[in-house]
N, C-alpha and C. Protein backbone atom coordinates (compact mmCIF):
# COMPACT_ATOMS: atom_id res chain seq x y z
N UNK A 1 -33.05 -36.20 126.87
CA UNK A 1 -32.54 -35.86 125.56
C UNK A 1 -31.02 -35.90 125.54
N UNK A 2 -30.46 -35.42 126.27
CA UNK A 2 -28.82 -35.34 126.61
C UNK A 2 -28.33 -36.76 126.63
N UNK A 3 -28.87 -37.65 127.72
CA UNK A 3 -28.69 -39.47 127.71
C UNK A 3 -28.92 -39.68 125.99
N UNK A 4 -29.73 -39.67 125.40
CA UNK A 4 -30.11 -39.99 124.13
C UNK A 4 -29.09 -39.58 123.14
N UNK A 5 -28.53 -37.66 122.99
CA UNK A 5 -27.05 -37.86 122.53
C UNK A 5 -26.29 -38.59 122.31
N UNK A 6 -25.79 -38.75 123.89
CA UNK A 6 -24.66 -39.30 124.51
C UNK A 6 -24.60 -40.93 123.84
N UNK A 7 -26.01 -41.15 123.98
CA UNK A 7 -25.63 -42.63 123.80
C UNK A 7 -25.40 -43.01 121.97
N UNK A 8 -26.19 -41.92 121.23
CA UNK A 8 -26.22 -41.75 119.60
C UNK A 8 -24.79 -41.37 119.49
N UNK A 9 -24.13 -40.28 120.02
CA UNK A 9 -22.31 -40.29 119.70
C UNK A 9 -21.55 -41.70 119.69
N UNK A 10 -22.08 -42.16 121.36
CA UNK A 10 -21.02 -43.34 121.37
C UNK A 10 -21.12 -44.28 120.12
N UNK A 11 -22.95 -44.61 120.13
CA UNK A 11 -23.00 -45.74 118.84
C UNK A 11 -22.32 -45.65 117.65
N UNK A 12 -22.52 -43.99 117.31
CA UNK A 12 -21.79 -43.53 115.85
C UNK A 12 -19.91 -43.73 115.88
N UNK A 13 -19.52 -43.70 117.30
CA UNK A 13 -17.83 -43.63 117.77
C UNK A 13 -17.55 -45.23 117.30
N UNK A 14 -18.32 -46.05 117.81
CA UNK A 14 -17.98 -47.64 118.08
C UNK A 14 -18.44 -47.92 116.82
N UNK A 15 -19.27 -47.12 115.86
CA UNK A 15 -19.77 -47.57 114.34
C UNK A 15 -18.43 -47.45 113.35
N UNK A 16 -18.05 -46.22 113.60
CA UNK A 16 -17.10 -46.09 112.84
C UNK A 16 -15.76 -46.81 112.99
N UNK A 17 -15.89 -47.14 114.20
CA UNK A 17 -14.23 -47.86 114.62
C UNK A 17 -14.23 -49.59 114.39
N UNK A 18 -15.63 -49.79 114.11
CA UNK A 18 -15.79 -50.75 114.00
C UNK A 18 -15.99 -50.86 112.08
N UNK A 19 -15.89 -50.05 111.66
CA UNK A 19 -16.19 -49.74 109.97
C UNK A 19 -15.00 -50.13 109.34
N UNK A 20 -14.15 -48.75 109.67
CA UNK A 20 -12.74 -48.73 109.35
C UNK A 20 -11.59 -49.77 109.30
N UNK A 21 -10.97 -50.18 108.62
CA UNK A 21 -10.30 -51.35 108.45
C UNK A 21 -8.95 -51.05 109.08
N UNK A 22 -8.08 -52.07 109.59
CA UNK A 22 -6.84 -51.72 110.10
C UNK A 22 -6.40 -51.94 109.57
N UNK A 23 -5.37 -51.45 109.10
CA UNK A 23 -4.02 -51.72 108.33
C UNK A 23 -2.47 -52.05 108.97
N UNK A 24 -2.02 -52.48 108.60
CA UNK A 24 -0.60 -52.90 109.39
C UNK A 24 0.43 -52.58 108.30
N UNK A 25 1.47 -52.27 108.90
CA UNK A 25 2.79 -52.09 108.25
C UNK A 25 3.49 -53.26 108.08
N UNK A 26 3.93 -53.45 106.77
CA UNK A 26 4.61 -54.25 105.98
C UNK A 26 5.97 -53.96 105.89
N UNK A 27 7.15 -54.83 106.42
CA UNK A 27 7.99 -54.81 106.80
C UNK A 27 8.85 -55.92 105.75
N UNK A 28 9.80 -55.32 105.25
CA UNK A 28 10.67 -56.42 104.41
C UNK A 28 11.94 -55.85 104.13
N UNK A 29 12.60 -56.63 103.39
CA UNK A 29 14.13 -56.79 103.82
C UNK A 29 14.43 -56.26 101.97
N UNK A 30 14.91 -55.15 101.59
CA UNK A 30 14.98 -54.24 100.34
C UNK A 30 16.27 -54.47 99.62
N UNK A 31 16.82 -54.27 98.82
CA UNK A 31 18.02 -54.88 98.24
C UNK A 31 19.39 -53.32 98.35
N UNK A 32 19.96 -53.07 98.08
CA UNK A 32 21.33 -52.01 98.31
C UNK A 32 20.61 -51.12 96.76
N UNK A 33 20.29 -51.06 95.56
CA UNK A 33 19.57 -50.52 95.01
C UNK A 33 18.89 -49.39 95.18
N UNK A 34 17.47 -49.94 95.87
CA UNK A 34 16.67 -49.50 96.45
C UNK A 34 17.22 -48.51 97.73
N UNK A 35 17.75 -49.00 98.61
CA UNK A 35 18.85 -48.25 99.39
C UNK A 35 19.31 -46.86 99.03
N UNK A 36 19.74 -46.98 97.83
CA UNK A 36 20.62 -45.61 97.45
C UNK A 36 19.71 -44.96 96.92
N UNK A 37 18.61 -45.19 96.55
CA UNK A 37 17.88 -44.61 95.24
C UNK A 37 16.99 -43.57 96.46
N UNK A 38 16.15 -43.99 97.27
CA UNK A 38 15.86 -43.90 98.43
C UNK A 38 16.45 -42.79 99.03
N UNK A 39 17.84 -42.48 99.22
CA UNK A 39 18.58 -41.32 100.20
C UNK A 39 18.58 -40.33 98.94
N UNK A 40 18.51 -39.19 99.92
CA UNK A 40 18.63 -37.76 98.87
C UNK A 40 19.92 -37.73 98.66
N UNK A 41 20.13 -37.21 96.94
CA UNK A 41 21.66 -37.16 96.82
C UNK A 41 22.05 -35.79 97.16
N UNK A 42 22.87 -35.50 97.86
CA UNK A 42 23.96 -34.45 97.84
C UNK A 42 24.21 -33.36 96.84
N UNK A 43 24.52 -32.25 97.53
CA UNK A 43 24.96 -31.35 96.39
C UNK A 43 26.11 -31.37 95.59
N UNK A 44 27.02 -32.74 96.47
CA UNK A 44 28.47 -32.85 96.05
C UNK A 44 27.83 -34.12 94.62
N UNK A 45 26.97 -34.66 94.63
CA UNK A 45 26.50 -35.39 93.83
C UNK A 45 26.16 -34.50 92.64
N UNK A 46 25.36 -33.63 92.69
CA UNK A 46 24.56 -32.62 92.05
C UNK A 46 26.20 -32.36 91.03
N UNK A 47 27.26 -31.68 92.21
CA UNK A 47 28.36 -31.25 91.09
C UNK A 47 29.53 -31.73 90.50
N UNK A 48 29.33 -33.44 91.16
CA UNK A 48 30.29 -34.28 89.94
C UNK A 48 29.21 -34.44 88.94
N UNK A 49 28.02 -34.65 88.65
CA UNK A 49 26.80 -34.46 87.26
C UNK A 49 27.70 -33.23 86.86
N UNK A 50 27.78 -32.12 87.17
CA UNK A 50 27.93 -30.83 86.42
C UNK A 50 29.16 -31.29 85.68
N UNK A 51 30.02 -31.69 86.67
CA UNK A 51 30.98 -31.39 86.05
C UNK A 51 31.28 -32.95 84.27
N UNK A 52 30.58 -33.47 85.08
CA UNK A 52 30.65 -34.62 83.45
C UNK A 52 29.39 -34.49 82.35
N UNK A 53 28.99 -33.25 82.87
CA UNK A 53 27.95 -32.60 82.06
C UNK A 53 28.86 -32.06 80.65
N UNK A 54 30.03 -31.64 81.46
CA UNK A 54 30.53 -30.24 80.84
C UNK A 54 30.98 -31.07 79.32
N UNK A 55 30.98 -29.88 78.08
CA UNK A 55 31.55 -31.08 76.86
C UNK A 55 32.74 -31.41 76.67
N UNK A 56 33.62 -30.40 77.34
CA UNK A 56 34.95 -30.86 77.07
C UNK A 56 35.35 -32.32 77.97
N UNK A 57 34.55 -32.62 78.90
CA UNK A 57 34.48 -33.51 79.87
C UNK A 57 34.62 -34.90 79.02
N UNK A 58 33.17 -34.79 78.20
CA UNK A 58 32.36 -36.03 77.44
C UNK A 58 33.67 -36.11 76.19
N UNK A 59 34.05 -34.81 75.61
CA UNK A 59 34.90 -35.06 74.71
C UNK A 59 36.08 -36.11 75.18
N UNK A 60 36.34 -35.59 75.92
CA UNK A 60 37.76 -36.24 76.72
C UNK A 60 37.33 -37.73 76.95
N UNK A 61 36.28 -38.50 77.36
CA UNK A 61 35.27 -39.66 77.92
C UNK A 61 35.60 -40.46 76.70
N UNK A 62 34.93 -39.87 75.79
CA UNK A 62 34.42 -40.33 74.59
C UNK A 62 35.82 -40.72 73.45
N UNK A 63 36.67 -39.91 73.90
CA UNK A 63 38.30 -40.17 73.40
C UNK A 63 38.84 -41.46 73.69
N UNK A 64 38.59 -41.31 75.06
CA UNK A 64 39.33 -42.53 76.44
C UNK A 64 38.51 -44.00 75.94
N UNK A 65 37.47 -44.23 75.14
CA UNK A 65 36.45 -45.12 74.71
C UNK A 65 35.21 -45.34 76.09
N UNK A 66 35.49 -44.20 77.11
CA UNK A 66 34.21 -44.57 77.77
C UNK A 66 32.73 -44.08 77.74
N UNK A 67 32.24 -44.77 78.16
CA UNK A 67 30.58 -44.02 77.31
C UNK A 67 30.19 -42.94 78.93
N UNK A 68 29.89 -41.98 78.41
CA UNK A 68 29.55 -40.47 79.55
C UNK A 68 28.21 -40.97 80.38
N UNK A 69 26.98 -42.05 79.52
CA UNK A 69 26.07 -42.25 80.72
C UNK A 69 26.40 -43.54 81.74
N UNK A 70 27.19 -44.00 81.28
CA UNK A 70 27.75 -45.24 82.11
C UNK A 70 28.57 -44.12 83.56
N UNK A 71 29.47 -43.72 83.08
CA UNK A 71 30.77 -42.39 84.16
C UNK A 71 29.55 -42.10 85.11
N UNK A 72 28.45 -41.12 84.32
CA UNK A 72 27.43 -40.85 85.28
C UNK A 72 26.83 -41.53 85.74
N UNK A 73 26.15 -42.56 85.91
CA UNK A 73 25.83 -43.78 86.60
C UNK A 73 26.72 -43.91 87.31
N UNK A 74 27.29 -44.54 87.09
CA UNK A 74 28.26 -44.78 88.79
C UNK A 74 28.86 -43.85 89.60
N UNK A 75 29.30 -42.68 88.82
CA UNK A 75 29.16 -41.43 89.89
C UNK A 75 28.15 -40.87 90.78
N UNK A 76 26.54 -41.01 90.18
CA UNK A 76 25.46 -40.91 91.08
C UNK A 76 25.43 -41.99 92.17
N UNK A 77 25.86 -43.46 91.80
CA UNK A 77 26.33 -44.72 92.79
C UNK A 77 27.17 -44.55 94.12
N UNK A 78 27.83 -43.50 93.91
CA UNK A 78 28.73 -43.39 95.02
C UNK A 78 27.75 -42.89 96.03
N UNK A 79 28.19 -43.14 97.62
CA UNK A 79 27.68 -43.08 98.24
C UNK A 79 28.20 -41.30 98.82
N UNK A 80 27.09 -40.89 99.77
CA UNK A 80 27.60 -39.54 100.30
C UNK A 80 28.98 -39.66 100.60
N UNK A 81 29.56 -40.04 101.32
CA UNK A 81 31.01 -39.26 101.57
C UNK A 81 32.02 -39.77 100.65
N UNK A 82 32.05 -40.68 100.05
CA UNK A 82 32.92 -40.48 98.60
C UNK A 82 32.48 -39.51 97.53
N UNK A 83 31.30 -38.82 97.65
CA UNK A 83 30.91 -37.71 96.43
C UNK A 83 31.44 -36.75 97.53
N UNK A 84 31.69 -36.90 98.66
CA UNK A 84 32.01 -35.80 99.28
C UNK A 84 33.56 -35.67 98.92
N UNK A 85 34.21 -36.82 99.53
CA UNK A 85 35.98 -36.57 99.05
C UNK A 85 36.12 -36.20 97.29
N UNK A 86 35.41 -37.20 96.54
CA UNK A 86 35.61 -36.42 95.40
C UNK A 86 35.31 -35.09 94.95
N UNK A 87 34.06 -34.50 95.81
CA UNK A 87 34.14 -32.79 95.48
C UNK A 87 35.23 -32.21 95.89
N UNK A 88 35.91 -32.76 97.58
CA UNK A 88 36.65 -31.91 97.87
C UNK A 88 38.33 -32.02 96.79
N UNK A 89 38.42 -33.00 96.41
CA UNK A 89 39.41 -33.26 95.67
C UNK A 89 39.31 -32.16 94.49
N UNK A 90 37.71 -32.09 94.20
CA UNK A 90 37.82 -31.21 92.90
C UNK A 90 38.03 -30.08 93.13
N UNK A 91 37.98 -29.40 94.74
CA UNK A 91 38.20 -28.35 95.09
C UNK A 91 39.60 -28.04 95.24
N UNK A 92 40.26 -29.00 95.82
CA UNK A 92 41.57 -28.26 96.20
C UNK A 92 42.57 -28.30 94.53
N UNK A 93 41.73 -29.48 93.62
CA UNK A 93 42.67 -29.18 92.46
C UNK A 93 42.98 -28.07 91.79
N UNK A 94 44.07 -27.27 91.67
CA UNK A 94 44.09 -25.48 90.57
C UNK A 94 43.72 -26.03 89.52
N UNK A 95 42.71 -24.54 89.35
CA UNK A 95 42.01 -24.33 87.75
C UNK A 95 43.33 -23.84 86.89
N UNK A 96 43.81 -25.27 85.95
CA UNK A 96 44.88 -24.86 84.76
C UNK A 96 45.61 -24.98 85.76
N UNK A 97 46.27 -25.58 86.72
CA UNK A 97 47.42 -26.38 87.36
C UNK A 97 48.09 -27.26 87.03
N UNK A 98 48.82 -28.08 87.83
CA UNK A 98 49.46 -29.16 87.28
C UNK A 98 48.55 -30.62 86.78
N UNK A 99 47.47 -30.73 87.19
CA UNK A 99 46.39 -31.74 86.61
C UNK A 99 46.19 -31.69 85.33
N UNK A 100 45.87 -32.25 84.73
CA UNK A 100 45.22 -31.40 83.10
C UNK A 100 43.71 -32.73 83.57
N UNK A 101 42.97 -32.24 82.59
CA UNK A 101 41.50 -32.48 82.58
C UNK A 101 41.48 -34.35 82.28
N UNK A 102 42.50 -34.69 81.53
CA UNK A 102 42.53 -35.99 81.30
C UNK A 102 43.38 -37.05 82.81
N UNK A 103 44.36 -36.23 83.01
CA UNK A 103 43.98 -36.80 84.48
C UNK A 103 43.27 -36.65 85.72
N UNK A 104 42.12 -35.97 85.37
CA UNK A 104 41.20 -35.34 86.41
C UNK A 104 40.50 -36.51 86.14
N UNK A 105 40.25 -36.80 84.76
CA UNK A 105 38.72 -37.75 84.65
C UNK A 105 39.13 -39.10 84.95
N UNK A 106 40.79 -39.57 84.90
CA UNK A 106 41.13 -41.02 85.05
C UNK A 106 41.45 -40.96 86.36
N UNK A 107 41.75 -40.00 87.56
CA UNK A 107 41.28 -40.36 88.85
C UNK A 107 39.76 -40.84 88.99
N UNK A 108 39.33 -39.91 88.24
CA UNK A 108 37.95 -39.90 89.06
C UNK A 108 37.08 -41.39 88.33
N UNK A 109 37.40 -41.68 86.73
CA UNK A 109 37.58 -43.20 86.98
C UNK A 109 37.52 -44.32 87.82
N UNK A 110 38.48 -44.22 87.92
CA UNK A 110 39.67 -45.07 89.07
C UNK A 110 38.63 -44.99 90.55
N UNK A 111 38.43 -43.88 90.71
CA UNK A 111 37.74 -43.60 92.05
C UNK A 111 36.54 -44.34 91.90
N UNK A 112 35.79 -44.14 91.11
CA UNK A 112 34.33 -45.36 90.47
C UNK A 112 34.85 -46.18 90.47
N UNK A 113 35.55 -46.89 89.76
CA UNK A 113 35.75 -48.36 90.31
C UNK A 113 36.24 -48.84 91.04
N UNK A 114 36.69 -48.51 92.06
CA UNK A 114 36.86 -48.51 93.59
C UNK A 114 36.10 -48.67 94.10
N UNK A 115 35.48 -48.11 93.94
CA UNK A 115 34.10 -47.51 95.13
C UNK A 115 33.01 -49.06 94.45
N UNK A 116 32.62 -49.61 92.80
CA UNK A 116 32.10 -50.25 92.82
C UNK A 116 32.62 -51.75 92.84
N UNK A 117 33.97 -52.08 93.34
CA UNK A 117 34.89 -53.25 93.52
C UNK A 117 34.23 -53.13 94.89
N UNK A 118 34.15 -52.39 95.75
CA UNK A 118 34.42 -52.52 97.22
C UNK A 118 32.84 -52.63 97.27
């Protein structure tokens, strides 16, 4: 009875392995797109959004003739450590310092199209 098991497991082991289909991994070559979309964004990402969230932001955008979902688009484009220098930039700038808000947003401009020239 035990031989008889033994030999009913194996058949059912080699049934199933023989059932089951193999699959293989598909391997291909993805475009820079896909790339970015792919990596988790950053919290420094998260708070250049906030900050072109803000309305006085869009007001100021929208003055300058640029459109606010285009700014955001290519600010989400940047890669981690340019959302990183640009947070830290936004950090060391004083709140109501010598910057005013309209040259905050034409660095940070400038910094987007940099970043999408290069």
């Amino acid at each position: 009875m035990k031989l008889f098991t033994l030999m009913f497991s194996a058949f059912l082991v080699s049934l199933c392995l023989a059932v089951v289909p193999v699959t293989t991994a598909q391997a291909g070559m993805i475009g820079t797109d896909e790339a970015v979309s792919a990596q988790p964004q950053s919290t420094d990402h998260a708070r250049i959004d906030a900050f072109l969230s803000k309305s006085e932001v869009q007001d100021q955008m929208r003055a300058m003739g640029v459109d606010a979902a285009t700014a955001r688009a290519r600010a989400q484009a940047l890669t981690s450590a340019e959302a990183a220098q640009l947070a830290q930039k936004m950090d060391s700038v004083p709140t109501g310092g010598n910057i005013s808000t309209t040259d905050f947003i034409i660095i940070l401009l400038v910094i987007i199209l940099v970043a999408i020239l290069l």
